[in-house]
C-alpha atoms as a PDB file:
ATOM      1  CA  UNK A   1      13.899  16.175  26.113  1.00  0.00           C
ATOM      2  CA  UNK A   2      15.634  15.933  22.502  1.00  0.00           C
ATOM      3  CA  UNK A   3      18.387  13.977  23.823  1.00  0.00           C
ATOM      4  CA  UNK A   4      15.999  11.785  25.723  1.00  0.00           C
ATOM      5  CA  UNK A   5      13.643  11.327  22.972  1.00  0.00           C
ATOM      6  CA  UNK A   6      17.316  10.669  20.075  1.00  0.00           C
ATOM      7  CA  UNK A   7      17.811   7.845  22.681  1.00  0.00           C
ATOM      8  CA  UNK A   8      14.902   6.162  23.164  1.00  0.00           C
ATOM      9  CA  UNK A   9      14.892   5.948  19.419  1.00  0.00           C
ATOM     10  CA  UNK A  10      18.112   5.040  18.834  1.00  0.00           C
ATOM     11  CA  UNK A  11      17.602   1.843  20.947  1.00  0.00           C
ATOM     12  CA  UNK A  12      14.516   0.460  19.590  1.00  0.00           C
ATOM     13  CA  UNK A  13      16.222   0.675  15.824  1.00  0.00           C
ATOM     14  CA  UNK A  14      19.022  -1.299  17.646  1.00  0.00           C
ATOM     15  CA  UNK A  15      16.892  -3.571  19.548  1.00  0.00           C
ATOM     16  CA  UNK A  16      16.518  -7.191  18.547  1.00  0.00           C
ATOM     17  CA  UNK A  17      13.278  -8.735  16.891  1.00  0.00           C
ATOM     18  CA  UNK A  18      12.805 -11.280  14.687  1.00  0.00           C
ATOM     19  CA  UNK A  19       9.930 -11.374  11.493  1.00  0.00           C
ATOM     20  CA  UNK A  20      10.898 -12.626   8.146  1.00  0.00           C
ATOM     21  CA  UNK A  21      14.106 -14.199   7.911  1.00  0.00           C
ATOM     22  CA  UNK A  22      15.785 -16.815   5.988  1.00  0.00           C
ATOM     23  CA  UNK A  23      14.024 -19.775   8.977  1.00  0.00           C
ATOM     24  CA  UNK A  24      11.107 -17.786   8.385  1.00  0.00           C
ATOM     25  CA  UNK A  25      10.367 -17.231   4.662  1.00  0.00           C
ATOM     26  CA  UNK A  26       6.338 -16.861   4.103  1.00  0.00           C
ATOM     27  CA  UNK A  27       4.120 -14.280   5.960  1.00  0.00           C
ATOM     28  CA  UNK A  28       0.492 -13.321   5.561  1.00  0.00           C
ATOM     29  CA  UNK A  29      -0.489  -9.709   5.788  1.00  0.00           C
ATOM     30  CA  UNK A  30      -4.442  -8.255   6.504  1.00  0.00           C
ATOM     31  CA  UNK A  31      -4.751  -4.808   6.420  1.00  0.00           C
ATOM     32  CA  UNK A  32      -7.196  -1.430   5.737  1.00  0.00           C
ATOM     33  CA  UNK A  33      -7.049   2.317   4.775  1.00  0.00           C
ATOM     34  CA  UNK A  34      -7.681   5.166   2.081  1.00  0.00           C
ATOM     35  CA  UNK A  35      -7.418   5.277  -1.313  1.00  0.00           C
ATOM     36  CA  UNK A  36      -7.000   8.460  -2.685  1.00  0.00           C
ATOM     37  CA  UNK A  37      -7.492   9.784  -6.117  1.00  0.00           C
ATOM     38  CA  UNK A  38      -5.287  11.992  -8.034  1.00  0.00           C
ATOM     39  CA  UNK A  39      -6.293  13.614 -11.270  1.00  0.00           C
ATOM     40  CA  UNK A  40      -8.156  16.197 -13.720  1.00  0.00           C
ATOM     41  CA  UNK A  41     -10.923  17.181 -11.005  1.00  0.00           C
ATOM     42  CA  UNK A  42      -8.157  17.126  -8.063  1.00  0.00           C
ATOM     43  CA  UNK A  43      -6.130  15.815  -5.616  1.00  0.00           C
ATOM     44  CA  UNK A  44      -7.970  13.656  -2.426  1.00  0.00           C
ATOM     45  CA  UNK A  45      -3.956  12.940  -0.795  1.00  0.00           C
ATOM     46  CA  UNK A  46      -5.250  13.226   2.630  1.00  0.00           C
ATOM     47  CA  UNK A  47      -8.378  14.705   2.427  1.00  0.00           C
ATOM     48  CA  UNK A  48     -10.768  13.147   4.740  1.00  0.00           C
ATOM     49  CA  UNK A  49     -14.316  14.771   4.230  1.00  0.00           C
ATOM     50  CA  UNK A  50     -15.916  12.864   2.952  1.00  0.00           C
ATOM     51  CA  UNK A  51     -13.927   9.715   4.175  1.00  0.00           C
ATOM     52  CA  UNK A  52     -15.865   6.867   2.092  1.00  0.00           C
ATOM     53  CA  UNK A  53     -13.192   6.144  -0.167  1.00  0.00           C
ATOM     54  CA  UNK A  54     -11.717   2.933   1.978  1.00  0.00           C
ATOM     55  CA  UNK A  55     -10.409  -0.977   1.111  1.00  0.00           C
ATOM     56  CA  UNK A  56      -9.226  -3.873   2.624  1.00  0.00           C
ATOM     57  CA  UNK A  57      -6.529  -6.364   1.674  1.00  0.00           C
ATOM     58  CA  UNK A  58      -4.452  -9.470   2.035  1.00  0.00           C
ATOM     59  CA  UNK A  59      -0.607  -9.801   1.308  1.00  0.00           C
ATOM     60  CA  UNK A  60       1.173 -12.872   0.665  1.00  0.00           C
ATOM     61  CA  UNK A  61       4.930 -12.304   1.340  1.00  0.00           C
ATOM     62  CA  UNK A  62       8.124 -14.049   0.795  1.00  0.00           C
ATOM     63  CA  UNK A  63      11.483 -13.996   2.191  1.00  0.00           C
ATOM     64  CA  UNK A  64      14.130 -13.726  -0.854  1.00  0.00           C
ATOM     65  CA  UNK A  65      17.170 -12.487   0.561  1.00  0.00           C
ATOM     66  CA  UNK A  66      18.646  -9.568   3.158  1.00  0.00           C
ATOM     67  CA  UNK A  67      17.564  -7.170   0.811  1.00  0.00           C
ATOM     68  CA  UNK A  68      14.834  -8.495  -1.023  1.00  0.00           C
ATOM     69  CA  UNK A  69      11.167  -9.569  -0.708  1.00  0.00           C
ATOM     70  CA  UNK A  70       8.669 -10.125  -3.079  1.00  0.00           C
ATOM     71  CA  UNK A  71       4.572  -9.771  -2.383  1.00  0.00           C
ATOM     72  CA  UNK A  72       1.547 -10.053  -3.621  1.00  0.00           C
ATOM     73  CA  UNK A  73      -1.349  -8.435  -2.559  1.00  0.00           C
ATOM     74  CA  UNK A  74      -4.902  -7.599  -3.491  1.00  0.00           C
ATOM     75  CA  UNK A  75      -7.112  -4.826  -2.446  1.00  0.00           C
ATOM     76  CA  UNK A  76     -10.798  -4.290  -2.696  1.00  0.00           C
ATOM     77  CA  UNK A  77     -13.053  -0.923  -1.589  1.00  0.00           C
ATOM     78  CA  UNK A  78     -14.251   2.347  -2.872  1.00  0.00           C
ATOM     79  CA  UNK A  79     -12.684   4.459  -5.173  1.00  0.00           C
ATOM     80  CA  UNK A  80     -13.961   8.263  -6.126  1.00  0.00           C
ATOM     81  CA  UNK A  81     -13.532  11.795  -5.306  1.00  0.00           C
ATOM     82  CA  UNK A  82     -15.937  14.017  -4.861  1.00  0.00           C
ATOM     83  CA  UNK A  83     -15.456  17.770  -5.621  1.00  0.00           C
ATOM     84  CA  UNK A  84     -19.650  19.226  -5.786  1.00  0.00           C
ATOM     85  CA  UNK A  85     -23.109  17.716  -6.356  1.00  0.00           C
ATOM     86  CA  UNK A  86     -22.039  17.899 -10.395  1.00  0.00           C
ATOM     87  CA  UNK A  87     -18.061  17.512 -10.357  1.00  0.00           C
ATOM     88  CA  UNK A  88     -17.383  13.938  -8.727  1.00  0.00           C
ATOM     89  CA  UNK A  89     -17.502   9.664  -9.508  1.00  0.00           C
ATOM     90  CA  UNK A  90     -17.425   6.812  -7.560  1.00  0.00           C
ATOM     91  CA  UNK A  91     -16.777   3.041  -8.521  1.00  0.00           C
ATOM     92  CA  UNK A  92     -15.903  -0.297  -6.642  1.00  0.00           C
ATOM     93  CA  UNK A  93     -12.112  -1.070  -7.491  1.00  0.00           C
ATOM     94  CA  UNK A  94     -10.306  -4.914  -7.115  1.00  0.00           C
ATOM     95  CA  UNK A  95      -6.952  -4.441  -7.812  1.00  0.00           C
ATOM     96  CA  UNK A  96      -4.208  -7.127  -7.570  1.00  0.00           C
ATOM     97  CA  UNK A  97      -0.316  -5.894  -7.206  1.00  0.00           C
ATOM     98  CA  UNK A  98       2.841  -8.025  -7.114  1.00  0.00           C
ATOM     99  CA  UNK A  99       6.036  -5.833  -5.169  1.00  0.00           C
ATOM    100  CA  UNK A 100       9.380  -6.201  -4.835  1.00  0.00           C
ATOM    101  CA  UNK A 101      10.255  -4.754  -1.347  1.00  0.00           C
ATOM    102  CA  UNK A 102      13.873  -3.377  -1.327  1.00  0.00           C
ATOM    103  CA  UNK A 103      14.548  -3.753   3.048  1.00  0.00           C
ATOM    104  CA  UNK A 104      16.559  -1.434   5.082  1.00  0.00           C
ATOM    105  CA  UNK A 105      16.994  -3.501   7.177  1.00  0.00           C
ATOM    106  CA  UNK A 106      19.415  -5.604   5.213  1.00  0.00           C
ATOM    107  CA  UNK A 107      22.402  -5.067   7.509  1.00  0.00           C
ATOM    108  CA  UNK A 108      23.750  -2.428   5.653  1.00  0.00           C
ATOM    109  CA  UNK A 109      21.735   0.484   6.830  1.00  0.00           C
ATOM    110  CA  UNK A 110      19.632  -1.237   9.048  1.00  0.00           C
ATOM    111  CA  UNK A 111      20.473  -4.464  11.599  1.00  0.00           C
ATOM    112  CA  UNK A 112      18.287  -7.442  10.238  1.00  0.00           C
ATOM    113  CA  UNK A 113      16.774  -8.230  13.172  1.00  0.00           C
ATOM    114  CA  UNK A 114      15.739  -4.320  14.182  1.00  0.00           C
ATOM    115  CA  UNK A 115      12.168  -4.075  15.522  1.00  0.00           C
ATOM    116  CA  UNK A 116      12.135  -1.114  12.736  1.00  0.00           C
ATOM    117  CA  UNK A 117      11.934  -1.989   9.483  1.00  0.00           C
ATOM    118  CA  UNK A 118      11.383   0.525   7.102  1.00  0.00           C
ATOM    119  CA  UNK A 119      11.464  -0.634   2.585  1.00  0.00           C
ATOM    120  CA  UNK A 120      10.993   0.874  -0.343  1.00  0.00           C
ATOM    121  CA  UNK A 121       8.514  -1.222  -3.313  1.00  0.00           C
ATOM    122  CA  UNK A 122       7.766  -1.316  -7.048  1.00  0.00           C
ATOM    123  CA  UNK A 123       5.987  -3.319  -8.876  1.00  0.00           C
ATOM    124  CA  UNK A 124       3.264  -3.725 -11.466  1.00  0.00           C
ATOM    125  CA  UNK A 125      -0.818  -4.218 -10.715  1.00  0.00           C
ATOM    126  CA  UNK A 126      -3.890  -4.948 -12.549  1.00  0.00           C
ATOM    127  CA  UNK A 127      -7.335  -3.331 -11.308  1.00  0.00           C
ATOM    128  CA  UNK A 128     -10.906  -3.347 -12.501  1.00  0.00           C
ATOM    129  CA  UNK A 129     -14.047  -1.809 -11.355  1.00  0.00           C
ATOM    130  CA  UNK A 130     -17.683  -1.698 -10.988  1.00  0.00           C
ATOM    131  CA  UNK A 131     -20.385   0.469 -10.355  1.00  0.00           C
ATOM    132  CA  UNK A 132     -20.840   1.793  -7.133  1.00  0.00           C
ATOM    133  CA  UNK A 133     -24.530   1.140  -5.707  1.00  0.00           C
ATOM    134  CA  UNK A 134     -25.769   0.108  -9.267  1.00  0.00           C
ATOM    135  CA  UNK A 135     -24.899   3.806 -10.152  1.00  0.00           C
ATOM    136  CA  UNK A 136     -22.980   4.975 -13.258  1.00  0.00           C
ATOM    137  CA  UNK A 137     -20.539   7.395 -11.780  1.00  0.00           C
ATOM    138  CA  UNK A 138     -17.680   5.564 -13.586  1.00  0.00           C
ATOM    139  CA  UNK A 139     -16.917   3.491 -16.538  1.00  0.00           C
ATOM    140  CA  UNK A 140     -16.732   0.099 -15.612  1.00  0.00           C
ATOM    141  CA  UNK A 141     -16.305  -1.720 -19.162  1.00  0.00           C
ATOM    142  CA  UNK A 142     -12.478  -2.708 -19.065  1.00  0.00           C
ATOM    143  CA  UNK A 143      -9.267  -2.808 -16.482  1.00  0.00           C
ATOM    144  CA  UNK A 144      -6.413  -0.749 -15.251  1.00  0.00           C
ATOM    145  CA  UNK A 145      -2.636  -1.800 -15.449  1.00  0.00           C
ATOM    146  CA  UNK A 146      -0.926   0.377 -13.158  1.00  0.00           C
ATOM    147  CA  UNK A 147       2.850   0.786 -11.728  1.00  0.00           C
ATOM    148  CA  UNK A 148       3.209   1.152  -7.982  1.00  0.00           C
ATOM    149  CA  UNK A 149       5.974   2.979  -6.716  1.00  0.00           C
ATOM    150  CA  UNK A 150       6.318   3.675  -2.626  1.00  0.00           C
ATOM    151  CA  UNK A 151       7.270   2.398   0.220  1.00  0.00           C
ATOM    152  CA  UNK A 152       6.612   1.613   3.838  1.00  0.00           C
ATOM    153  CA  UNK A 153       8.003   0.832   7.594  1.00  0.00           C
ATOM    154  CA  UNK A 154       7.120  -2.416   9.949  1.00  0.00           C
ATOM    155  CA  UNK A 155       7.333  -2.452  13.521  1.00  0.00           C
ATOM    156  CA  UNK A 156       8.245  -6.048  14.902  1.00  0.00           C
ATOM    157  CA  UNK A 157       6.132  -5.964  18.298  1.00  0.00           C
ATOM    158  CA  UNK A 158       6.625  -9.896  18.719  1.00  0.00           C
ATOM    159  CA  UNK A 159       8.801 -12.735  17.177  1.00  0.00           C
ATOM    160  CA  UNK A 160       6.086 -13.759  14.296  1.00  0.00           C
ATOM    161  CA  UNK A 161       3.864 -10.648  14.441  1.00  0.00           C
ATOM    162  CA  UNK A 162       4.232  -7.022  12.544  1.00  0.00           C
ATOM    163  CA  UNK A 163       2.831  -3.851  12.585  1.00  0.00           C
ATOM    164  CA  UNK A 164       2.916  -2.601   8.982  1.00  0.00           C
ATOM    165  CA  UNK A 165       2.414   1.085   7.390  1.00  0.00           C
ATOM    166  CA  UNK A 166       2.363   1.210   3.905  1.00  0.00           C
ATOM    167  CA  UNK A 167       1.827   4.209   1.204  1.00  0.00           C
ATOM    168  CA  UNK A 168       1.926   3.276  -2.889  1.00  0.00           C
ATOM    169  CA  UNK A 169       1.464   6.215  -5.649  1.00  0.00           C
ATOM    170  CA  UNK A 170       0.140   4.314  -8.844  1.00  0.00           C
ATOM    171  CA  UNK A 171       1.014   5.362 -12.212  1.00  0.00           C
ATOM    172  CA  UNK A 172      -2.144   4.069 -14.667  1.00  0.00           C
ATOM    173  CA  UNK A 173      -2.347   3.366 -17.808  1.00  0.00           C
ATOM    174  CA  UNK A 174      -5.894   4.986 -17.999  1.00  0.00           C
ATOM    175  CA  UNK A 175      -8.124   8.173 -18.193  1.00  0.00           C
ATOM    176  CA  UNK A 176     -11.598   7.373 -17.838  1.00  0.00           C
ATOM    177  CA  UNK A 177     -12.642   6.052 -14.006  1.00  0.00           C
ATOM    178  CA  UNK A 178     -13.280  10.267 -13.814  1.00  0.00           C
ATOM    179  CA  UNK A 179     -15.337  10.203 -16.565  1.00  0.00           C
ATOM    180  CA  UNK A 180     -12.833  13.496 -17.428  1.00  0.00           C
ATOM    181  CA  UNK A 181     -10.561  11.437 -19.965  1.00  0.00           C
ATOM    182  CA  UNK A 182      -7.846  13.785 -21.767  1.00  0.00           C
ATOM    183  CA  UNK A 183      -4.867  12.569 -23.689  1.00  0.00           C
ATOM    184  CA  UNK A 184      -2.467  13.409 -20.890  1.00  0.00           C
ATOM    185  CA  UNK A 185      -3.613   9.985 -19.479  1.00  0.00           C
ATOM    186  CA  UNK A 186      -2.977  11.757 -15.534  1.00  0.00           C
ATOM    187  CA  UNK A 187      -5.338   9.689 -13.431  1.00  0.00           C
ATOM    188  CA  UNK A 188      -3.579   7.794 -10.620  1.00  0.00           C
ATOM    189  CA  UNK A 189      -4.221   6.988  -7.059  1.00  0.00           C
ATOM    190  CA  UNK A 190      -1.970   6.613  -3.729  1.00  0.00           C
ATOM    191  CA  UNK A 191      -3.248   3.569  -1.207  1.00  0.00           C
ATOM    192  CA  UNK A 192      -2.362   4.237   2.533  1.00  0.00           C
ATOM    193  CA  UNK A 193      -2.695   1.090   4.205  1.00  0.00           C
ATOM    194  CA  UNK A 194      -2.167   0.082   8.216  1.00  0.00           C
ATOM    195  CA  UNK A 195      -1.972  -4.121   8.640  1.00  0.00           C
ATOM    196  CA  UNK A 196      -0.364  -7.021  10.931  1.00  0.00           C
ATOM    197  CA  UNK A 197       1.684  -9.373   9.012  1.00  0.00           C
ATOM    198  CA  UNK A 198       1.946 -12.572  10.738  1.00  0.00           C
ATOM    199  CA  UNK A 199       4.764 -14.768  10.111  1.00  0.00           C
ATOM    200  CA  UNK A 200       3.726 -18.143   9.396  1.00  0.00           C
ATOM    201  CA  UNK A 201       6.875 -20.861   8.863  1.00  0.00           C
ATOM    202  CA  UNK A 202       9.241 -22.089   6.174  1.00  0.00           C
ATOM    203  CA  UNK A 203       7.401 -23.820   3.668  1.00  0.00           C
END
């Protein structure tokens, strides 16, 4: 069954597909999932009771090279944790990110045209964030920069469409969405997305 299951594998990373290439350079991307806070009153990496901490998204993408392609995406949902009654917050977080998307699938790990088509990203992202159900379990007076660092896989089902997993821990630059704000400056969150990206021309 090993065997059987090493080469059924091995020929879908060797089958063809298409996607992005240099004929097709643009691609949008709609998507959902979790975001999951990381901080002073825990960690919510998949925790999933209670699951209300969810956003939604668009991705523009472009084609640079073999190796290389550069998006920008934007996110929009619930952001919290809760811990008890007493220990928790909650806020409404936009949050805009551009990536650079380093492909395996560049030809030198990967074949370029393989339906799987795992990348690593990095980039740099702005967010800000409201109140959540005109409550004040957050503070809500300025913005987030934040740093996203992760990665992700696509599966080419069909010339111009994608399925797309995606997982980003982000670094930020603040300490107070908790309302627990220390000088460590520790708070971040990781975004686990699942999208199609639909490849859309040349232009």
């Amino acid at each position: 069954m090993k065997k059987l299951f090493s080469l059924f594998f091995l020929v879908i990373m060797l089958a063809q597909a298409s996607g992005q290439n240099a004929d097709q350079k643009w691609a949008i991307g709609l998507f959902g999932g979790k975001t999951e806070y990381v901080g002073e009153l825990g960690n919510g990496f998949m925790l999933f009771e209670p699951f209300v901490y969810g956003h939604a998204g668009l991705a523009v993408n472009r084609y640079l090279n073999p190796s290389f392609d550069i998006s920008l995406q934007a996110e929009h949902g619930t952001y919290g944790f809760w811990q008890s009654p007493t220990v928790n917050f909650m806020a409404k977080k936009t949050d805009a990110a551009l990536l650079l998307k380093y492909k395996l699938n560049n030809g030198y790990f990967i074949n370029e045209d393989a339906v799987i088509a795992p990348y690593l990203a990095a980039g740099v992202g702005f967010a800000s964030f409201a109140a959540e159900q005109d409550q004040t379990r957050t503070r809500v007076d300025d913005w987030d920069a934040f740093i996203p660092l992760g990665g992700g896989i696509s599966f080419n089902v069909l010339p111009q469409l994608a399925l797309q997993y995606q997982i980003l821990y982000n670094f930020t630059n603040g300490d107070v969405r908790d309302l627990d704000k220390t000088d460590t400056k520790n708070d971040r969150f990781i975004s686990q997305s699942l999208g199609i990206i639909l490849t859309i021309g040349t232009f």
